[in-house]
Protein backbone atom coordinates (compact mmCIF):
# COMPACT_ATOMS: atom_id res chain seq x y z
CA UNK A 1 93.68 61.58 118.29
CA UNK A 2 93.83 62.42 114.68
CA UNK A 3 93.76 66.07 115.12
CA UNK A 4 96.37 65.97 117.81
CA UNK A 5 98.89 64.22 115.34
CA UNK A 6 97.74 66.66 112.23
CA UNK A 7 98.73 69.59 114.91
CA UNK A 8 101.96 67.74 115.79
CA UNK A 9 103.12 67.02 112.36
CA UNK A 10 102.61 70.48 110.88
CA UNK A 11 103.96 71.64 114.08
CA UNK A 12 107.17 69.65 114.12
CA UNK A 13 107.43 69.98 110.16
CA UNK A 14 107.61 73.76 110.49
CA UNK A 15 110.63 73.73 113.44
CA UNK A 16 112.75 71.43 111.69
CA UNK A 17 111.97 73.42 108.39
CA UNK A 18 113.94 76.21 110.13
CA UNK A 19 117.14 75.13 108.92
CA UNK A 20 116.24 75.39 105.07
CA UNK A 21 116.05 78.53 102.93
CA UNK A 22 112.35 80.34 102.46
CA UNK A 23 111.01 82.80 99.70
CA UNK A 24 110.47 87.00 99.78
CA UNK A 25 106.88 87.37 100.21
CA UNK A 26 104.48 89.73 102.56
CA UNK A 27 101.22 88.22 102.11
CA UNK A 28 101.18 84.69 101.28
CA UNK A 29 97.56 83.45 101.18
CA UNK A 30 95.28 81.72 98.74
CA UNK A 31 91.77 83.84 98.98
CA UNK A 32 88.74 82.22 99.46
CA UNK A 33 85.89 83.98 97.33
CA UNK A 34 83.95 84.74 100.41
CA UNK A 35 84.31 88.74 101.71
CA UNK A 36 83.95 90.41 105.28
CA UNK A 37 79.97 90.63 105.73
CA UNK A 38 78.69 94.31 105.14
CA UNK A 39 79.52 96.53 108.50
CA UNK A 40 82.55 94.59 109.71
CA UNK A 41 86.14 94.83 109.61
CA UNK A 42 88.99 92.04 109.49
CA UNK A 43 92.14 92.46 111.35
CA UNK A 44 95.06 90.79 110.27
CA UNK A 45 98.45 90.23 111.50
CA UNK A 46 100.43 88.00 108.13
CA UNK A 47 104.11 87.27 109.67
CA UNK A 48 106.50 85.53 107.59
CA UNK A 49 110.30 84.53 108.15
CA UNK A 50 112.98 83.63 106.43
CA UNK A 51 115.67 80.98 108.16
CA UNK A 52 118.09 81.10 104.62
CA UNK A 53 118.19 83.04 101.17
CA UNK A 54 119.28 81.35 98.56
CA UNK A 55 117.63 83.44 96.04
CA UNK A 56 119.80 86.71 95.62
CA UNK A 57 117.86 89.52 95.38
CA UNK A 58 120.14 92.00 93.34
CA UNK A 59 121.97 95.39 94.28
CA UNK A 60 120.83 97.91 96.36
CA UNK A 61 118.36 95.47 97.78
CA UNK A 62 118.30 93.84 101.34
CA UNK A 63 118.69 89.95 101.41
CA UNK A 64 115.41 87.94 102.73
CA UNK A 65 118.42 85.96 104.84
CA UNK A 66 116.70 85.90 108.62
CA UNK A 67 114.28 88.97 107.41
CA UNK A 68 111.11 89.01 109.30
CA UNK A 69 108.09 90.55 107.15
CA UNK A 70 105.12 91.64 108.63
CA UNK A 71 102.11 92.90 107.36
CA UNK A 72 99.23 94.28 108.94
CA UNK A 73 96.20 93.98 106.69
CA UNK A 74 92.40 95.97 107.33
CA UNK A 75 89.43 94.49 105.41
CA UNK A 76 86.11 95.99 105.35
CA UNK A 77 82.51 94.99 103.91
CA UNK A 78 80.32 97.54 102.51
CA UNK A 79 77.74 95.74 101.04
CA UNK A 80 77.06 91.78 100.51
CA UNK A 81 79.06 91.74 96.70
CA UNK A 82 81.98 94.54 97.93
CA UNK A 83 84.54 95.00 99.94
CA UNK A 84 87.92 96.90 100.56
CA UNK A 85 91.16 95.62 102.13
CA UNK A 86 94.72 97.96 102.77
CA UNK A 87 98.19 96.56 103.37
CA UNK A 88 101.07 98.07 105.32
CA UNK A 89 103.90 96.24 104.94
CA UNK A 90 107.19 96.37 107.19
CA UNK A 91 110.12 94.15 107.33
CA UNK A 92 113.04 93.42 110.02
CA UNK A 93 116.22 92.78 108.67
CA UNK A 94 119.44 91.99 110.78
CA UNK A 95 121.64 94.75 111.64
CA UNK A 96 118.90 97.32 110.17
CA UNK A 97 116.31 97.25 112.37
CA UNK A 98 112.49 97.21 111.57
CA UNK A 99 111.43 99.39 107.99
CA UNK A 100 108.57 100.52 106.56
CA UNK A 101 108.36 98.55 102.86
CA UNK A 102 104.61 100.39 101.76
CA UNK A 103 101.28 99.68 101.58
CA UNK A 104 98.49 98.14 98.96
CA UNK A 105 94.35 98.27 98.64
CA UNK A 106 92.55 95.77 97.44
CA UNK A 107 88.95 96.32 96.35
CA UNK A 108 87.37 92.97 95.62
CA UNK A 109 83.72 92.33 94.07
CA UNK A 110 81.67 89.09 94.79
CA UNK A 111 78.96 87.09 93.46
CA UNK A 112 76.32 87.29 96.23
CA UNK A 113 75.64 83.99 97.49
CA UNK A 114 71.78 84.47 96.54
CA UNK A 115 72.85 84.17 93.32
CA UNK A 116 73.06 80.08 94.33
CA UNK A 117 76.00 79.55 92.09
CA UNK A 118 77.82 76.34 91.99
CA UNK A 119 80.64 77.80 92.72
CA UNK A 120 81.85 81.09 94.83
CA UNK A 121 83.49 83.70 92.70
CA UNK A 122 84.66 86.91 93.30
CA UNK A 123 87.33 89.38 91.67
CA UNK A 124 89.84 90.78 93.63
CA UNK A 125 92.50 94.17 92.30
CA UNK A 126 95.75 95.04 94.38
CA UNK A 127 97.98 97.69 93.68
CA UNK A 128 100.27 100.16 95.35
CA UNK A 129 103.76 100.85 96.37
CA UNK A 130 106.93 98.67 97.81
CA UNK A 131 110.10 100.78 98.36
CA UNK A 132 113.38 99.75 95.70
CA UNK A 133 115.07 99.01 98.65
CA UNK A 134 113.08 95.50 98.76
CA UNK A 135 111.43 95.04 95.52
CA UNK A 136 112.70 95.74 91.91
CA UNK A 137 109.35 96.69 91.11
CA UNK A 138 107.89 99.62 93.26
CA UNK A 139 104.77 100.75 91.53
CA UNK A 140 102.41 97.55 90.90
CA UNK A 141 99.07 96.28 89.81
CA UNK A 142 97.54 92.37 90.24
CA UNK A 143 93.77 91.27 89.70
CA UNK A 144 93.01 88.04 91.00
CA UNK A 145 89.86 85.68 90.37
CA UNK A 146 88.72 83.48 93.06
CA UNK A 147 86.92 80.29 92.04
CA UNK A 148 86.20 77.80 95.22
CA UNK A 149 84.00 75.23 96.17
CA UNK A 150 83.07 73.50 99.82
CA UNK A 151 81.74 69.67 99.39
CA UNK A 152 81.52 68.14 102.73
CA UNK A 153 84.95 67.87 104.70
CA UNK A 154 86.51 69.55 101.65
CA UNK A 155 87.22 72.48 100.25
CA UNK A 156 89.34 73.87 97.20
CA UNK A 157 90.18 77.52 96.11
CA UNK A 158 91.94 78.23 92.79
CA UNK A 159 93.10 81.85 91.95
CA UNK A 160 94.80 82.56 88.19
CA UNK A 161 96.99 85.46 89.42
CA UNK A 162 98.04 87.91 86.85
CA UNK A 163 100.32 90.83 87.97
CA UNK A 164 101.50 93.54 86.30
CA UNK A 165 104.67 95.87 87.12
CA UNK A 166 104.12 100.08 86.36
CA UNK A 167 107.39 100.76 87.48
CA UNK A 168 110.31 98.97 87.93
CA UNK A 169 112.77 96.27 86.17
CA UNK A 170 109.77 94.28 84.86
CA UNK A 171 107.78 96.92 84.00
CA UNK A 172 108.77 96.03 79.67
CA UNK A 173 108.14 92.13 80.52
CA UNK A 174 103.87 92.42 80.81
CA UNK A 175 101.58 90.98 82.33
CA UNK A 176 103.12 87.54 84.27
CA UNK A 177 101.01 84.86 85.71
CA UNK A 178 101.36 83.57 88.88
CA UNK A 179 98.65 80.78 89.95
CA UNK A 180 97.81 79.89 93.61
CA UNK A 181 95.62 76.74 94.94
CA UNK A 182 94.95 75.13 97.77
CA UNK A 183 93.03 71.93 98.64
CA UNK A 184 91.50 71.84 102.65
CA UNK A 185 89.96 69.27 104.21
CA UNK A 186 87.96 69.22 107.90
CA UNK A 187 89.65 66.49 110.36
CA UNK A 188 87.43 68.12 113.08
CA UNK A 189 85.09 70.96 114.02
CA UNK A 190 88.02 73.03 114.70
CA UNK A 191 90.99 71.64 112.43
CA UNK A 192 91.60 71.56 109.23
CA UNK A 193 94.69 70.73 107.19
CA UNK A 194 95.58 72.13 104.02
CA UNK A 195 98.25 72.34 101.18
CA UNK A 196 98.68 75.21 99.39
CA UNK A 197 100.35 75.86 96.45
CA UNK A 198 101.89 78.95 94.90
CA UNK A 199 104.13 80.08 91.76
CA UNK A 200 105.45 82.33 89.22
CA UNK A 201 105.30 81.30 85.72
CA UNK A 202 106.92 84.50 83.99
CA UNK A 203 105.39 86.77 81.65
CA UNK A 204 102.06 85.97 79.80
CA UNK A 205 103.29 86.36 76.04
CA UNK A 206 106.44 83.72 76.89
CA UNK A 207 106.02 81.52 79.87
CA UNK A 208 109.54 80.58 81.22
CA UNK A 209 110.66 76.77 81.74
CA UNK A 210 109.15 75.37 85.13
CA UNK A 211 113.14 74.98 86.68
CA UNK A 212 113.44 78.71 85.79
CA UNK A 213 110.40 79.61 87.87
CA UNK A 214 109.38 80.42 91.67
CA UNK A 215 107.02 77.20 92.79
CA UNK A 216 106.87 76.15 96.31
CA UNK A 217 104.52 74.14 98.48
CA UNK A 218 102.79 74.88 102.12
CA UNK A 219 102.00 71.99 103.97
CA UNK A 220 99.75 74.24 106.86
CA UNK A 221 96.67 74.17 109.45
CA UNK A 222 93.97 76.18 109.66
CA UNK A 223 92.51 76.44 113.45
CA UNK A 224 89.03 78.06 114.47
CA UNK A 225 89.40 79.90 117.97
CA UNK A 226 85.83 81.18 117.02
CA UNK A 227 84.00 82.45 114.24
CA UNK A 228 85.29 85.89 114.69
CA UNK A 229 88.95 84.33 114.65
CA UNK A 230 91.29 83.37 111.83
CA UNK A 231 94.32 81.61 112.21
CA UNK A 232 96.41 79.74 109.50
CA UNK A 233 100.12 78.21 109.97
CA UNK A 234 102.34 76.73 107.33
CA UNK A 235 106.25 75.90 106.23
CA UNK A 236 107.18 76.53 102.40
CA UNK A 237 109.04 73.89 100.70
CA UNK A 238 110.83 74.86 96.95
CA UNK A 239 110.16 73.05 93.89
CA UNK A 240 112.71 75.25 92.31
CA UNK A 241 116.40 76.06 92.97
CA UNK A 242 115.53 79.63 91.83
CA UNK A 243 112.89 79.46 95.00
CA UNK A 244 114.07 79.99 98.37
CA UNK A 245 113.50 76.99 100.06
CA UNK A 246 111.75 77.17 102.96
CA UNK A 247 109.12 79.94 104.76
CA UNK A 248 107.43 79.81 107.73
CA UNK A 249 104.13 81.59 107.69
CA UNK A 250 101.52 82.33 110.01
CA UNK A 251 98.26 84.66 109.81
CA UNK A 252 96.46 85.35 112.59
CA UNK A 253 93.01 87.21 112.08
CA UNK A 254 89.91 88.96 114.21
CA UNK A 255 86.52 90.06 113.21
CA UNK A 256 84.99 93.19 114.52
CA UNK A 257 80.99 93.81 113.83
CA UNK A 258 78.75 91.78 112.05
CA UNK A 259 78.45 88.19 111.10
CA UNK A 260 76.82 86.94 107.91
């Protein structure tokens, strides 16, 4: 009974979030420190829409207004401390059609779990290419650490984000930090409800005012079809009138080869 009104809140949250404004992302997911076991490959499907804009995104750029992103992300494990994911990003925007935005790898080292830390850690490095057309910063670099721990029903993952533009408007600004958490816990075998939490604090050397910065909130479910299945679903809420207000997100994963 519990689960079915987690499943119908989240649900219900997310439709009647449809009305509200959302936020310009590809890829929105706080990573769990835990990579694809050696041999097997993750496919993901990250789809992310926007009902409003109120952010405005500059000239020459297309508006996030009704602009479906999706990304289809490839993750493979090579050994038990490394793996290596690629991004192809694409976005449908009204009157334009569907266009090809670029792509990103991501190698990301682990501490092996024989290690019997207290904690999982792992350190994750993105970079590639967006097209101007839908980022002010095409060329662009971002290493992540992972910190997370499962106690029981619950589970927590923080990631310090720091991302760094080689080409584009913000390329003079540095390094910027942009933190992302989420807290989970386990209502059933299968459920589990989550908030995660992600912003944009500005560059490192002068941290803008929180009002001035991106922060927004996803209420969102996790559901497990199977362990070779991943499926995630969450509504963005802004914290910040410079953040669009409102995303609806949904990842939906599959696991080909191995199992830890």
């Amino acid at each position: 009974m519990l689960a079915s009104r987690c499943v119908a809140w989240v649900l219900g949250f997310s439709l009647a979030a449809a009305a509200l404004p959302a936020q310009d992302n590809y890829e929105i997911q706080v990573y769990g420190s835990d990579l694809v076991a050696k041999g097997a490959t993750m496919f993901e499907l990250h789809s992310n829409f926007t009902s409003k804009s109120g952010v405005d995104t500059g000239p020459g750029m297309f508006s996030t207004y009704h602009a479906l992103h999706e990304t289809v992300e490839i993750t493979h494990g090579f050994t038990d401390f490394f793996e290596l994911g690629y991004y192809n990003f694409t976005s449908f925007q009204p009157g334009q059609g569907y266009n090809w935005v670029g792509t990103h790898l991501r190698p990301r080292f682990s501490v092996p779990g024989r290690w019997h830390w207290p904690v999982g850690v792992s350190f994750s490095q993105e970079f590639g290419y967006q097209r101007r057309e839908f980022s002010p910063d095409t060329w662009t670099w971002e290493f992540r650490p992972i910190i997370d721990r499962k106690s029981g029903r619950f589970y927590w993952s923080i990631n310090p984000v720091i991302g760094l533009s080689l080409e584009g408007e913000s390329k003079r600004q540095g390094a910027e930090f942009a933190p992302n958490v989420q807290v989970n816990y386990d209502v059933s075998k299968r459920l589990n409800v989550a908030l995660e939490y992600y912003g944009s604090f500005g560059p490192v050397s002068a941290l803008a005012p929180f009002k001035q910065t991106e922060q927004e909130l996803f209420p969102a479910i996790n559901y497990d079809f199977g362990p070779d299945w991943e499926f995630n679903l969450g509504a963005g809420i802004a914290l910040t009138s410079v953040t669009d207000r409102v995303l609806l997100k949904m990842i939906v994963g599959r696991r080909i080869g191995p199992r830890k």
